[in-house]
Protein backbone atom coordinates (compact mmCIF):
# COMPACT_ATOMS: atom_id res chain seq x y z
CA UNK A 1 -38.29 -219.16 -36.05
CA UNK A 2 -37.92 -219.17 -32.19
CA UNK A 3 -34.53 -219.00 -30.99
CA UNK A 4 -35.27 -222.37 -28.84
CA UNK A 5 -36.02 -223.63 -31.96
CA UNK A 6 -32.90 -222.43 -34.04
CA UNK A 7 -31.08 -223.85 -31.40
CA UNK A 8 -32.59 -227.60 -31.50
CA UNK A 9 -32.53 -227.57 -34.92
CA UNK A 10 -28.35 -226.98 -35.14
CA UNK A 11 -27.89 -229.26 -32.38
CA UNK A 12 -29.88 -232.16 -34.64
CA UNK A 13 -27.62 -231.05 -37.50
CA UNK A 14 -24.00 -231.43 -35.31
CA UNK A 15 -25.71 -234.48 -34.31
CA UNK A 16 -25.94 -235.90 -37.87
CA UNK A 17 -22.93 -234.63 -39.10
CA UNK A 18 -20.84 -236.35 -35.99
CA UNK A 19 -22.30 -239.57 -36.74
CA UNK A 20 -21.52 -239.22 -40.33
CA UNK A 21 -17.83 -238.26 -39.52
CA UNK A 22 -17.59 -241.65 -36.85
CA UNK A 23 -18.85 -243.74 -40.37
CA UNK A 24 -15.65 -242.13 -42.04
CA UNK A 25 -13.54 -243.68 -39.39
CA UNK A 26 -15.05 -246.91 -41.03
CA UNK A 27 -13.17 -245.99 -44.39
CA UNK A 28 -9.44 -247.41 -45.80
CA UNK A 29 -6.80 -245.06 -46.38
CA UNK A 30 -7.29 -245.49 -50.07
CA UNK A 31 -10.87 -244.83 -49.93
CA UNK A 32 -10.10 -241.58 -47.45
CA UNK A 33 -7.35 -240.53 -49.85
CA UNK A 34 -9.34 -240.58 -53.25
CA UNK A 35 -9.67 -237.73 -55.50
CA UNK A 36 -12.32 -237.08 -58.56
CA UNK A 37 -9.38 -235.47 -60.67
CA UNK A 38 -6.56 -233.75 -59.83
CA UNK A 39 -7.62 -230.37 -58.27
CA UNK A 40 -10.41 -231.79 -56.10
CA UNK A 41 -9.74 -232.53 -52.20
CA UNK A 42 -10.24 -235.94 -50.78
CA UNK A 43 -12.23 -236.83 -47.20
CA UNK A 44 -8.90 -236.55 -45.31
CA UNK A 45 -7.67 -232.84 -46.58
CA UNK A 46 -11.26 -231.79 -46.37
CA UNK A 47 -11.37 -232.84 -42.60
CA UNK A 48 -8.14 -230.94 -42.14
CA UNK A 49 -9.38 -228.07 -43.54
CA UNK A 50 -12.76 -228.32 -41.58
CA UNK A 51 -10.37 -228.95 -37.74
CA UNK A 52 -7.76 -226.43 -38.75
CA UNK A 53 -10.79 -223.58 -39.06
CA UNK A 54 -12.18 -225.14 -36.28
CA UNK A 55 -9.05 -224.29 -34.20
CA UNK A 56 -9.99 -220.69 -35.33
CA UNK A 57 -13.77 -220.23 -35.33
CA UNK A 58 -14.77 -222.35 -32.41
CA UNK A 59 -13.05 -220.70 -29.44
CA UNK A 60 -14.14 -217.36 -30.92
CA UNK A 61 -18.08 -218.64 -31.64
CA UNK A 62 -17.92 -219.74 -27.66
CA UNK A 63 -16.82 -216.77 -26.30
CA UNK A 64 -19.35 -214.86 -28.47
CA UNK A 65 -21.84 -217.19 -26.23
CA UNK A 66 -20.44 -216.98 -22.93
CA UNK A 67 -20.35 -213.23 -23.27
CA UNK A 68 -24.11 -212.77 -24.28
CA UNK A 69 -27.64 -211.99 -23.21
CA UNK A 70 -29.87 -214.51 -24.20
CA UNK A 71 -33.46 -213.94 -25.12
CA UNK A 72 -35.28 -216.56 -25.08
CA UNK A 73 -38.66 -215.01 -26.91
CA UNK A 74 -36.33 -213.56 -29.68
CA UNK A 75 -37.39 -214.19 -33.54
CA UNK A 76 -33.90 -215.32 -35.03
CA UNK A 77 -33.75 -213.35 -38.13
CA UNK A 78 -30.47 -214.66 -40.29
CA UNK A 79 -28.61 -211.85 -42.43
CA UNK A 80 -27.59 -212.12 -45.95
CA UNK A 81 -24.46 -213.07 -45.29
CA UNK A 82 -25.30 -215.14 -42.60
CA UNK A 83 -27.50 -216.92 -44.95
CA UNK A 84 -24.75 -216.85 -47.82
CA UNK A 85 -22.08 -218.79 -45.40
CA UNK A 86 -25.26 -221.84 -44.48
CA UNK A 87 -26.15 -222.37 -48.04
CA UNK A 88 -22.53 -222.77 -48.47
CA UNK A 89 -22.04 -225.49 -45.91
CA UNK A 90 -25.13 -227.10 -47.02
């Protein structure tokens, strides 16, 4: 896959998960608070989690961008790790 395309693709993904976060808004507290059973994390810790490591990885994920050399004919070729963290996301 193109790199132009890698690129469109993730934006359409932050797309869909933004508007999935703005329907959480949408939610009561009790709703936002539930839990499955006691060890699992409801919506709101799981959105803390997600902005505290976002505090962490963002900043360093933009300077990573601002500081490189795009290629714009480049075949984006994901790692095994790199494919180990998306299939975790997912």
């Amino acid at each position: 896959m193109q790199s132009a395309e890698v690129i469109k693709t993730v934006s359409e993904q932050a797309k869909l998960v933004i508007e999935k976060a703005e329907q959480l808004a949408n939610l009561d507290l009790r709703t936002l608070t539930w839990r499955s059973n006691e060890s699992s994390w409801n919506i709101l810790e799981c959105l803390e989690h997600l902005n505290l490591y976002g505090e962490y990885y963002l900043p360093q994920i933009e300077n990573k961008i601002q500081h490189s050399t795009p290629k714009e004919d480049l075949e984006f070729r994901s790692g095994i790790l790199g494919n180990y963290f998306v299939q975790s996301m997912k």
